[in-house]
N, C-alpha and C. Protein backbone atom coordinates (compact mmCIF):
# COMPACT_ATOMS: atom_id res chain seq x y z
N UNK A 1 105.96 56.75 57.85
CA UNK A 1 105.17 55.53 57.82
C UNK A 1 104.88 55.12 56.39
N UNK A 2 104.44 56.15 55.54
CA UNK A 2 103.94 55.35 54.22
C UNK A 2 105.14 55.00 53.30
N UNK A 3 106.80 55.77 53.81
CA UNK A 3 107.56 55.35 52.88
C UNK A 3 108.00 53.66 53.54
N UNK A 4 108.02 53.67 54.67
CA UNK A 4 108.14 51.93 55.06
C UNK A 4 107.12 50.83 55.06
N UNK A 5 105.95 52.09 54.61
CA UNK A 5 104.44 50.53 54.14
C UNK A 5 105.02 50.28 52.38
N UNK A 6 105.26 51.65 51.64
CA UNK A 6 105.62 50.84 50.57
C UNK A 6 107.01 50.04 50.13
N UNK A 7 108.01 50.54 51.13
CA UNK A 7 108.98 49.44 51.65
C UNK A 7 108.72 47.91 51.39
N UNK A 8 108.10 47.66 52.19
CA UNK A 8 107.11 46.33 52.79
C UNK A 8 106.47 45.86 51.16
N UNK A 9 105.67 46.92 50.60
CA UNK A 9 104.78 46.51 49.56
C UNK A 9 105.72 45.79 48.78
N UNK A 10 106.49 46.27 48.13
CA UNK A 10 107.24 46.56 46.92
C UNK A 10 107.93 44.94 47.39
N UNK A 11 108.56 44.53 48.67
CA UNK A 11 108.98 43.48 48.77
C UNK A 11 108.35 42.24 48.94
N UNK A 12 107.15 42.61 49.08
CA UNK A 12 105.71 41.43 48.96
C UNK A 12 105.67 41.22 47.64
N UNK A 13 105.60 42.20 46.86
CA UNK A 13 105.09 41.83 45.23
C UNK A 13 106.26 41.24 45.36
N UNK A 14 107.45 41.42 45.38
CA UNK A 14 108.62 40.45 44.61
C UNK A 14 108.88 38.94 45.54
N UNK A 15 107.96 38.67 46.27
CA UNK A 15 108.01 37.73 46.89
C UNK A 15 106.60 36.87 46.83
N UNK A 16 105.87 37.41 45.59
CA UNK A 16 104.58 36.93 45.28
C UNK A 16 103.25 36.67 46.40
N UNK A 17 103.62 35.37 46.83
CA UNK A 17 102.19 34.69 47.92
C UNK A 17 102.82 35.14 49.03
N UNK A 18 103.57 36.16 49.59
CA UNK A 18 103.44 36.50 50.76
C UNK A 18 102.76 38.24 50.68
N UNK A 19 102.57 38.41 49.53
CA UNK A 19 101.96 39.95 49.40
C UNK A 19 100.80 40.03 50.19
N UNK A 20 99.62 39.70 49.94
CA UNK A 20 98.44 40.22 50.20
C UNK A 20 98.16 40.27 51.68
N UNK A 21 98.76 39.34 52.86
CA UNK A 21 98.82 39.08 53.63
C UNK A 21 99.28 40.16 54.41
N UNK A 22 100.57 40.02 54.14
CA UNK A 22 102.02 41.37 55.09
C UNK A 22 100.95 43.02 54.32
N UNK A 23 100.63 42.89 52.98
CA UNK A 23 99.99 44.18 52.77
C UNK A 23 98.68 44.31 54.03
N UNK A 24 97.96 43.86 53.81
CA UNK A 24 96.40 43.67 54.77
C UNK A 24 97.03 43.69 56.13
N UNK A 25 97.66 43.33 56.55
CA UNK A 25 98.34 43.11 58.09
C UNK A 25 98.68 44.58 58.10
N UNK A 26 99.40 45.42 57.22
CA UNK A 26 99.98 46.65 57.72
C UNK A 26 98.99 47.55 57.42
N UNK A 27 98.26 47.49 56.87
CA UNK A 27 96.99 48.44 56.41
C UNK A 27 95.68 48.63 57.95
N UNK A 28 96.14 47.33 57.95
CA UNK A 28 95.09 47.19 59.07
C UNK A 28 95.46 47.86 60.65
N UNK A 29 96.78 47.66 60.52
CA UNK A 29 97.63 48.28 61.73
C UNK A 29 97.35 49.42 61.95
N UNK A 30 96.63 50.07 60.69
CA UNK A 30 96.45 52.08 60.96
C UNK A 30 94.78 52.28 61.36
N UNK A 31 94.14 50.79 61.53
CA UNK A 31 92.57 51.23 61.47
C UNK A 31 92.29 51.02 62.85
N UNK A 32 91.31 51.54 63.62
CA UNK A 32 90.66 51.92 64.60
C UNK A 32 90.08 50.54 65.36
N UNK A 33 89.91 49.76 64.28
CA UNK A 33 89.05 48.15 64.53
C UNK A 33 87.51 48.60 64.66
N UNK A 34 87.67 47.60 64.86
CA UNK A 34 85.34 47.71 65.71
C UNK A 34 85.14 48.09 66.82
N UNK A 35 83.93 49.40 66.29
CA UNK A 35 83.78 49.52 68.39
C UNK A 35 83.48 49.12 68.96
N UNK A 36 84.06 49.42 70.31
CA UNK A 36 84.00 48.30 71.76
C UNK A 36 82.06 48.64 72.16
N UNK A 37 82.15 47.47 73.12
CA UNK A 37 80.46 47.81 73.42
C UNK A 37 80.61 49.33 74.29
N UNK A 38 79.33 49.97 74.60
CA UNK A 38 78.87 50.95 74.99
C UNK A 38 78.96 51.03 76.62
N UNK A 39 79.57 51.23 77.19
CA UNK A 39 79.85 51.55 78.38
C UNK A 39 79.76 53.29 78.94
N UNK A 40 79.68 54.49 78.14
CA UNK A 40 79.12 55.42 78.71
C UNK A 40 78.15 55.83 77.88
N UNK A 41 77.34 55.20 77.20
CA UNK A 41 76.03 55.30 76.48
C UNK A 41 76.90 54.91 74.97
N UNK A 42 75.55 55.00 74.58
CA UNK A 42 75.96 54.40 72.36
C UNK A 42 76.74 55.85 71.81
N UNK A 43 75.90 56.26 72.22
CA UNK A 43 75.95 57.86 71.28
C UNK A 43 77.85 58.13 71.35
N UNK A 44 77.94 58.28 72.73
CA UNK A 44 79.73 58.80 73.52
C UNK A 44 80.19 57.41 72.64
N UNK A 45 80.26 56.88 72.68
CA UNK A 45 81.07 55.25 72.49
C UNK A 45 81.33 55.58 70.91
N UNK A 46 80.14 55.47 70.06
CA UNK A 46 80.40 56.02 68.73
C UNK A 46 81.01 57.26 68.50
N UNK A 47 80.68 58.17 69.29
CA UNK A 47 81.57 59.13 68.52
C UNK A 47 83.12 59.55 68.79
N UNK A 48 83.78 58.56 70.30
CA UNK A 48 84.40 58.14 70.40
C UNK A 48 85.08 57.47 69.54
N UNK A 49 84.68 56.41 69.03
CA UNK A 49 85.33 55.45 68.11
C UNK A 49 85.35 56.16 66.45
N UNK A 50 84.38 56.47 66.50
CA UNK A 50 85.07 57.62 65.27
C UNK A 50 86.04 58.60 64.95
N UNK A 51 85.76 59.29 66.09
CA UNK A 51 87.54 60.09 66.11
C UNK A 51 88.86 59.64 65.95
N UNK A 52 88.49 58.46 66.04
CA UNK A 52 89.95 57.08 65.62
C UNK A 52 90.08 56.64 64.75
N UNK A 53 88.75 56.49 63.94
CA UNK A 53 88.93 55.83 62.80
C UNK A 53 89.09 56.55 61.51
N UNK A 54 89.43 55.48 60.93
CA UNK A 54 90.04 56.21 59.47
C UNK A 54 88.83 56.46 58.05
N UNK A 55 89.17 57.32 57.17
CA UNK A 55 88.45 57.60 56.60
C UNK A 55 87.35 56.08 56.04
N UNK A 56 87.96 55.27 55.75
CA UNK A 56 87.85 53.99 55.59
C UNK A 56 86.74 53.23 56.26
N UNK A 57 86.98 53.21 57.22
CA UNK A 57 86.45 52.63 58.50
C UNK A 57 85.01 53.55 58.42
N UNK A 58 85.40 54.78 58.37
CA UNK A 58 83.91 55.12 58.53
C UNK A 58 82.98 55.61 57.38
N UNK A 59 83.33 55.11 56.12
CA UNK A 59 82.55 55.13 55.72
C UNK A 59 81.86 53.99 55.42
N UNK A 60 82.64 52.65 55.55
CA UNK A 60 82.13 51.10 55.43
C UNK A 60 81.32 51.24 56.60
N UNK A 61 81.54 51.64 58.15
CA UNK A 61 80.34 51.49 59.16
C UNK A 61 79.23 52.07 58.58
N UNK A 62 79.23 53.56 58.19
CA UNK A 62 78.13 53.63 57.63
C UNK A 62 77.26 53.66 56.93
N UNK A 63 78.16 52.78 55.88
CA UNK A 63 77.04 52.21 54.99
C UNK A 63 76.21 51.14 55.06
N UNK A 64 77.17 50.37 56.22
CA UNK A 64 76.94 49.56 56.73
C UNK A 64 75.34 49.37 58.05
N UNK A 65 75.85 50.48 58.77
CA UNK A 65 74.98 50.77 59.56
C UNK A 65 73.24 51.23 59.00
N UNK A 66 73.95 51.76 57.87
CA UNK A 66 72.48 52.55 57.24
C UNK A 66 71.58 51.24 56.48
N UNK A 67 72.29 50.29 55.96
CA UNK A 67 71.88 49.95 55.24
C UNK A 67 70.82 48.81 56.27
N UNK A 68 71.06 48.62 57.33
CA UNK A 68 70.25 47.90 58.19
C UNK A 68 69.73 49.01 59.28
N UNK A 69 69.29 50.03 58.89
CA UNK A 69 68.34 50.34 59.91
C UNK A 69 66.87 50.07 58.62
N UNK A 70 65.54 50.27 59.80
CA UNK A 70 64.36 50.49 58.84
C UNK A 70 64.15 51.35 58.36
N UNK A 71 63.76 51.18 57.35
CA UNK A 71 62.69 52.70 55.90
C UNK A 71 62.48 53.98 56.74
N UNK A 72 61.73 53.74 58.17
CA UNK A 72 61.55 54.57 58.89
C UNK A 72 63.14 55.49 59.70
N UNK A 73 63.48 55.25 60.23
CA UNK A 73 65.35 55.24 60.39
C UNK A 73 65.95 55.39 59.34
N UNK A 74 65.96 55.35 58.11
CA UNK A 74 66.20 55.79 57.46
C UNK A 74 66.36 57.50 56.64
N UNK A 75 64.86 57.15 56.43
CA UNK A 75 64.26 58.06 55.90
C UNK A 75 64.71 59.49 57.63
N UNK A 76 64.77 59.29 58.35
CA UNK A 76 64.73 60.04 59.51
C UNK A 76 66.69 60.53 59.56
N UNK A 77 67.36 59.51 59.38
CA UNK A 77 68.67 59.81 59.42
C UNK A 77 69.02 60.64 58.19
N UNK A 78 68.00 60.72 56.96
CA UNK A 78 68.57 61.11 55.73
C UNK A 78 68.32 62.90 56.25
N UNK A 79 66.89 62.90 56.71
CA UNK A 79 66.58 63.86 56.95
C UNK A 79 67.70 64.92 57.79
N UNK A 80 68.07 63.96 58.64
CA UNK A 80 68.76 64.93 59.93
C UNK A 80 70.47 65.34 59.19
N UNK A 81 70.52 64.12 58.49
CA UNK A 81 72.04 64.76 57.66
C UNK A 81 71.52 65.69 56.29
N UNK A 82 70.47 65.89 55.57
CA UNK A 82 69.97 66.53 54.86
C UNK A 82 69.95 68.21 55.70
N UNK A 83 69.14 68.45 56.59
CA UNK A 83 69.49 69.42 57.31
C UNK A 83 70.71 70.58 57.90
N UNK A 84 71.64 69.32 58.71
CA UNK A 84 72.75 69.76 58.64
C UNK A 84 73.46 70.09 57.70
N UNK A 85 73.49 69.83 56.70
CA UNK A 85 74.32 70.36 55.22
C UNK A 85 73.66 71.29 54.89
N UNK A 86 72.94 71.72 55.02
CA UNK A 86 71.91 73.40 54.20
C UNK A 86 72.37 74.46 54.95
């Protein structure tokens, strides 16, 4: 796979304004997407959809995610991953 993504690359750059496009299109082809809504609870659904996704993916969700919960949720999620690492 990565010797025919940079296949692809290498012939985008020499074809200028069709690069960024065909690149992002094939990059995207390896990611997990957004998770679907929750149909056997949040918790299963997320950790579901994580096992799929790429390193990528999960760390933009959760910075993403973190960055909109409250001070309180916060401070509580730091704790519980603070824990687990000791």
């Amino acid at each position: 796979m990565a010797k025919s993504t940079w296949g692809r690359a290498q012939f985008c750059v020499q074809t200028d304004d069709l690069a960024a496009p065909v690149i992002e299109v094939d990059v995207d082809s390896q990611a997990a997407g957004p998770p679907i809504p929750p149909f056997d609870g949040v918790m299963a659904e997320a950790t579901f959809w994580a096992n799929m996704a790429n390193p990528d993916e999960l760390a933009a969700y959760t910075l993403a995610c973190y960055a909109r919960l409250a001070p309180a949720r916060q401070a509580a999620f730091l704790a519980y991953v603070q824990r687990r690492a000791a």
